[in-house]
N, C-alpha and C. Protein backbone atom coordinates (compact mmCIF):
# COMPACT_ATOMS: atom_id res chain seq x y z
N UNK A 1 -21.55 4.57 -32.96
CA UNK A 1 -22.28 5.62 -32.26
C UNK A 1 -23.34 6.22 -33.18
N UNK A 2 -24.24 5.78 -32.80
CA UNK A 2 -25.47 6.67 -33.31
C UNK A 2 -26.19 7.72 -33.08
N UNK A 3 -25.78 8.13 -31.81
CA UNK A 3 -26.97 8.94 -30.90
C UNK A 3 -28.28 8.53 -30.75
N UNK A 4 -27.96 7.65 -30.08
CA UNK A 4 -29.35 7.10 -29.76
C UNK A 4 -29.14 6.00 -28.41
N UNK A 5 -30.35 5.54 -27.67
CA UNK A 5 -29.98 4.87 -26.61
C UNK A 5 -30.78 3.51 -26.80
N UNK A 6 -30.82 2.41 -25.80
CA UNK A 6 -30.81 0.99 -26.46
C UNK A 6 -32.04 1.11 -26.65
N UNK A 7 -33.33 2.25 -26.45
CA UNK A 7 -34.26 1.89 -26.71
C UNK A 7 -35.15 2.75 -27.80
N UNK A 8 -33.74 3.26 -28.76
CA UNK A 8 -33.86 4.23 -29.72
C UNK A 8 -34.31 5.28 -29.91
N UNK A 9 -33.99 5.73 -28.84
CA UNK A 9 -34.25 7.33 -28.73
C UNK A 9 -33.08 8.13 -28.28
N UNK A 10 -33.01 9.59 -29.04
CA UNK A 10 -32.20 10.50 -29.45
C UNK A 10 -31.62 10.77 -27.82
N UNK A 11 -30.42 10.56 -27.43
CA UNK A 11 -29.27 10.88 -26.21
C UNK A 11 -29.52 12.62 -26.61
N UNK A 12 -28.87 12.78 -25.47
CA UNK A 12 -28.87 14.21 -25.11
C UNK A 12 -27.75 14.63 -25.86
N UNK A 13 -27.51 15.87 -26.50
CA UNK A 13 -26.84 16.82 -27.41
C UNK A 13 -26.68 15.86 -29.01
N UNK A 14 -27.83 15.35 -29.19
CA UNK A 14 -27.50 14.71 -30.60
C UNK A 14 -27.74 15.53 -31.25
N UNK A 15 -26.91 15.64 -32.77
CA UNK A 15 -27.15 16.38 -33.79
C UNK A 15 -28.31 16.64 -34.29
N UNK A 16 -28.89 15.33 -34.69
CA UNK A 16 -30.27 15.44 -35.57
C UNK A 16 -31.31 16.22 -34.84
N UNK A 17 -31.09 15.69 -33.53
CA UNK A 17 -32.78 16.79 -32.50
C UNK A 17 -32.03 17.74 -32.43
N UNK A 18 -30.52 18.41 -32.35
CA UNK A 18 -30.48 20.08 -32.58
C UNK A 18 -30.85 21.11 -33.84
N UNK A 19 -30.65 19.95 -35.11
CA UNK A 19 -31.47 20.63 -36.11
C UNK A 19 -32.65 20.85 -36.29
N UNK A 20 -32.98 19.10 -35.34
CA UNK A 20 -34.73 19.63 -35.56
C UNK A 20 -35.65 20.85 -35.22
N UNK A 21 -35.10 21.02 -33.75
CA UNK A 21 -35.29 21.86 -32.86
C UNK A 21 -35.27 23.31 -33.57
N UNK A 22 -33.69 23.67 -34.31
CA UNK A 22 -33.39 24.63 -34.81
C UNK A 22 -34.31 25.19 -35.72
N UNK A 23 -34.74 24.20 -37.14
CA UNK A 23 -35.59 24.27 -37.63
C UNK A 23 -37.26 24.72 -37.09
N UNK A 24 -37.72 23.99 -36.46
CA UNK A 24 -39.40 24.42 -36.16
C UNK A 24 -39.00 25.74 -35.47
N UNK A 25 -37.44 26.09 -34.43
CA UNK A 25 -37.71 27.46 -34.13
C UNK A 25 -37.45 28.57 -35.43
N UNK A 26 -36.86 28.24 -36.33
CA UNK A 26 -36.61 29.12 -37.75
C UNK A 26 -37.93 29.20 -38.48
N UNK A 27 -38.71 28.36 -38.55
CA UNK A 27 -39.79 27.87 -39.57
C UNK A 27 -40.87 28.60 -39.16
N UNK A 28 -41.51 28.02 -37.57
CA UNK A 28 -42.81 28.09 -36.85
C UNK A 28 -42.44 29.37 -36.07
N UNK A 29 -40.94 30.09 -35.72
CA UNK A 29 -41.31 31.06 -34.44
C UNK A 29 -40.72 32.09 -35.13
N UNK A 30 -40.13 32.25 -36.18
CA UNK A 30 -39.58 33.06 -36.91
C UNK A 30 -38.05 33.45 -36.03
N UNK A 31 -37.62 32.37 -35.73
CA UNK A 31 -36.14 32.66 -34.76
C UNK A 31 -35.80 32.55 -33.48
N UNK A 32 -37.25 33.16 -33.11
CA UNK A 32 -37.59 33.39 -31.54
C UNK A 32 -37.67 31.93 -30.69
N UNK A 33 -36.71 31.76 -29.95
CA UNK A 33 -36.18 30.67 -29.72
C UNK A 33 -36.94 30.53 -27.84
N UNK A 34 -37.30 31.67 -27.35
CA UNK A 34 -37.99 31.45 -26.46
C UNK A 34 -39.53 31.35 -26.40
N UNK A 35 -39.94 31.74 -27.41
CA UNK A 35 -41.39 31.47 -27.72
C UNK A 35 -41.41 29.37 -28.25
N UNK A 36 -40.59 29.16 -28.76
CA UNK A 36 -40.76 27.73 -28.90
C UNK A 36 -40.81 27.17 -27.76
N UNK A 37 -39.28 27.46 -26.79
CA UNK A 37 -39.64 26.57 -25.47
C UNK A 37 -41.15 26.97 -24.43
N UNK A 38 -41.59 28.25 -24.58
CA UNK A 38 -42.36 28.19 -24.13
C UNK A 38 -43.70 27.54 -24.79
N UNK A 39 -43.97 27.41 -26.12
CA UNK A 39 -44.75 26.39 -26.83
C UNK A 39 -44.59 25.01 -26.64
N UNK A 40 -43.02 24.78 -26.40
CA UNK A 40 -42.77 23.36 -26.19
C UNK A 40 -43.24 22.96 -24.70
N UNK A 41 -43.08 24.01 -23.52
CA UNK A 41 -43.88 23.57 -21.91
C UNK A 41 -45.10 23.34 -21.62
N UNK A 42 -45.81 24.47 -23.05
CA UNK A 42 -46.94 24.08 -22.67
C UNK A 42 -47.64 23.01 -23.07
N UNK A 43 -47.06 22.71 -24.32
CA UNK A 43 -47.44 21.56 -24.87
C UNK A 43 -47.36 19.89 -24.07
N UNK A 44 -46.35 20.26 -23.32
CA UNK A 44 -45.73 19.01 -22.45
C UNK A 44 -46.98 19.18 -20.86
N UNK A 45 -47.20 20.51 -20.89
CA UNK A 45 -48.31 20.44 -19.90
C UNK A 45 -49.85 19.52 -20.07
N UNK A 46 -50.33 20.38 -21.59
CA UNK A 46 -51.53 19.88 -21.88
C UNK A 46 -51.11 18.28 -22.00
N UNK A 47 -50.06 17.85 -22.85
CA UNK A 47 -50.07 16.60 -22.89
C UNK A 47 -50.10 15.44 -21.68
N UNK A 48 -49.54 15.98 -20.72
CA UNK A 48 -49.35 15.34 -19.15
C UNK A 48 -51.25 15.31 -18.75
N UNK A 49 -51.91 16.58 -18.97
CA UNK A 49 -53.36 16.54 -18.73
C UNK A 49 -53.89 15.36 -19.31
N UNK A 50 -53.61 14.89 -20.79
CA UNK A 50 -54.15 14.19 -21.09
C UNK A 50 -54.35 12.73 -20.76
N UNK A 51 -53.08 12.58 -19.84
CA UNK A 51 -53.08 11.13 -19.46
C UNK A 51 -53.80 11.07 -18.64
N UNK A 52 -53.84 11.98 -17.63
CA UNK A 52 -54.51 12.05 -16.11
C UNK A 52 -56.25 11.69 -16.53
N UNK A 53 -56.99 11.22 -15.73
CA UNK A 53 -58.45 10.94 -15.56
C UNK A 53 -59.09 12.07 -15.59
N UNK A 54 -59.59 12.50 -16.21
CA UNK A 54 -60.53 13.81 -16.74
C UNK A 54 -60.98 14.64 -15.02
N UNK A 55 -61.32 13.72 -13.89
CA UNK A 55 -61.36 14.60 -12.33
C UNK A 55 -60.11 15.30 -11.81
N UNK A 56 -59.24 14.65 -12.07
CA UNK A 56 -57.57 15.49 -12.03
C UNK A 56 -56.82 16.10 -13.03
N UNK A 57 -57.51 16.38 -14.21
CA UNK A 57 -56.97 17.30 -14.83
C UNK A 57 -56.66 18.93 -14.86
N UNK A 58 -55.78 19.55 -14.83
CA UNK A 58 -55.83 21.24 -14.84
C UNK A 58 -56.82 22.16 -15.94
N UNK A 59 -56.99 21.05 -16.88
CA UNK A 59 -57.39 21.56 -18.17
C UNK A 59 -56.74 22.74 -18.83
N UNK A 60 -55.42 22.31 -19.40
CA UNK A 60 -54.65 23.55 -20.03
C UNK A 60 -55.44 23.31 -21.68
N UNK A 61 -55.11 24.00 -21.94
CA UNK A 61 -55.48 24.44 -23.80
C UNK A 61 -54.54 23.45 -24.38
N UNK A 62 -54.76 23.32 -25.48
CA UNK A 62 -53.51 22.60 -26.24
C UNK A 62 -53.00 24.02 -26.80
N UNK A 63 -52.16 24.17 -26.62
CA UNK A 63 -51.00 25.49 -27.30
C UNK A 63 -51.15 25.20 -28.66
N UNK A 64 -51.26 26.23 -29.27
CA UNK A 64 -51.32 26.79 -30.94
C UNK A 64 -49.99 27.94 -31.30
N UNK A 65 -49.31 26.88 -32.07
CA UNK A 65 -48.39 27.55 -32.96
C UNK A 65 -48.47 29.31 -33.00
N UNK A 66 -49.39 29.30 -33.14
CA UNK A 66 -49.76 30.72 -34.40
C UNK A 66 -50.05 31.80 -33.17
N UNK A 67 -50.24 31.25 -31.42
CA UNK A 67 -50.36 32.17 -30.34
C UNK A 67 -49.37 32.25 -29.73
N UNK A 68 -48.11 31.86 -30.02
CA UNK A 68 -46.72 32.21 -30.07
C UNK A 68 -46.11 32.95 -30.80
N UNK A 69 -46.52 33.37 -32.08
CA UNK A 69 -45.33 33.67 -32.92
C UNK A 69 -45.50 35.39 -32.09
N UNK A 70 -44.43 35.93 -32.86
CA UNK A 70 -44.67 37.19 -32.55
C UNK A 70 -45.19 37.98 -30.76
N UNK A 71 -45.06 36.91 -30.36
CA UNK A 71 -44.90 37.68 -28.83
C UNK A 71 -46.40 37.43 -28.30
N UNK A 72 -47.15 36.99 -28.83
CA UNK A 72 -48.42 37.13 -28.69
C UNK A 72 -49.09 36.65 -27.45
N UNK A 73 -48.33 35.64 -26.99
CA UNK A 73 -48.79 34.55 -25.98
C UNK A 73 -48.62 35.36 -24.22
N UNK A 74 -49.72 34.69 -23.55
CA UNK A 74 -49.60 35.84 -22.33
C UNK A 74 -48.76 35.47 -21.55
N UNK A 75 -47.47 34.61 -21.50
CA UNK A 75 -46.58 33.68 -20.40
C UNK A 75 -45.29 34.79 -20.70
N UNK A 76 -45.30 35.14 -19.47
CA UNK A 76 -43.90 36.35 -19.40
C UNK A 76 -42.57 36.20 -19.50
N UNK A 77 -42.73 34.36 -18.67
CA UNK A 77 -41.73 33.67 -18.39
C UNK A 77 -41.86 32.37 -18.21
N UNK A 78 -41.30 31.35 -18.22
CA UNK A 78 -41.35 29.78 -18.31
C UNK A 78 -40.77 29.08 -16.79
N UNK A 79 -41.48 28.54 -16.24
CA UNK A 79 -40.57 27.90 -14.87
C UNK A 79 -39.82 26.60 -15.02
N UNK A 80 -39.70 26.24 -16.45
CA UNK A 80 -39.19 25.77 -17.23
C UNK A 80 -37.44 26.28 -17.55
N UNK A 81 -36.30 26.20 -17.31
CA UNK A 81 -34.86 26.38 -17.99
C UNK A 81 -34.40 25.32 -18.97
N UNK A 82 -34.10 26.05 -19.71
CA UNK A 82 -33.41 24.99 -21.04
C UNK A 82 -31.87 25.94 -20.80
């Protein structure tokens, strides 16, 4: 058992991505564990933009670290649940 699946990527509740996770929220959010997931949605937003053909895109921002920390960011709430 590795935690991992046949096409080598991390299964759900593996150790290593809970530290990782743990870490960038200790490091990058100073703890604040809902400012990451909400860094992490948006990030998964802009990135989804990027595949799409530039006429169907939403055009989100790429999310910046540093407009999370500390509360800063204008998203009240995530429609996102972790």
């Amino acid at each position: 058992m590795n935690d991992r699946d046949d096409k080598g990527r991390f299964t759900f509740n593996n150790k290593i991505s809970k530290l990782g996770f743990q870490g960038l929220v200790n490091k990058r959010f100073n703890g604040d564990g809902k400012a990451a997931k909400r860094w992490l949605a948006d990030l998964g937003m802009w990135a989804y933009d990027q595949a799409l053909p530039t006429w169907m895109r939403n055009f989100h921002e790429k999310p910046v670290i540093e407009d999370y920390q500390g509360g800063k960011h204008g998203h009240s709430d995530s429609r996102l649940q972790f």
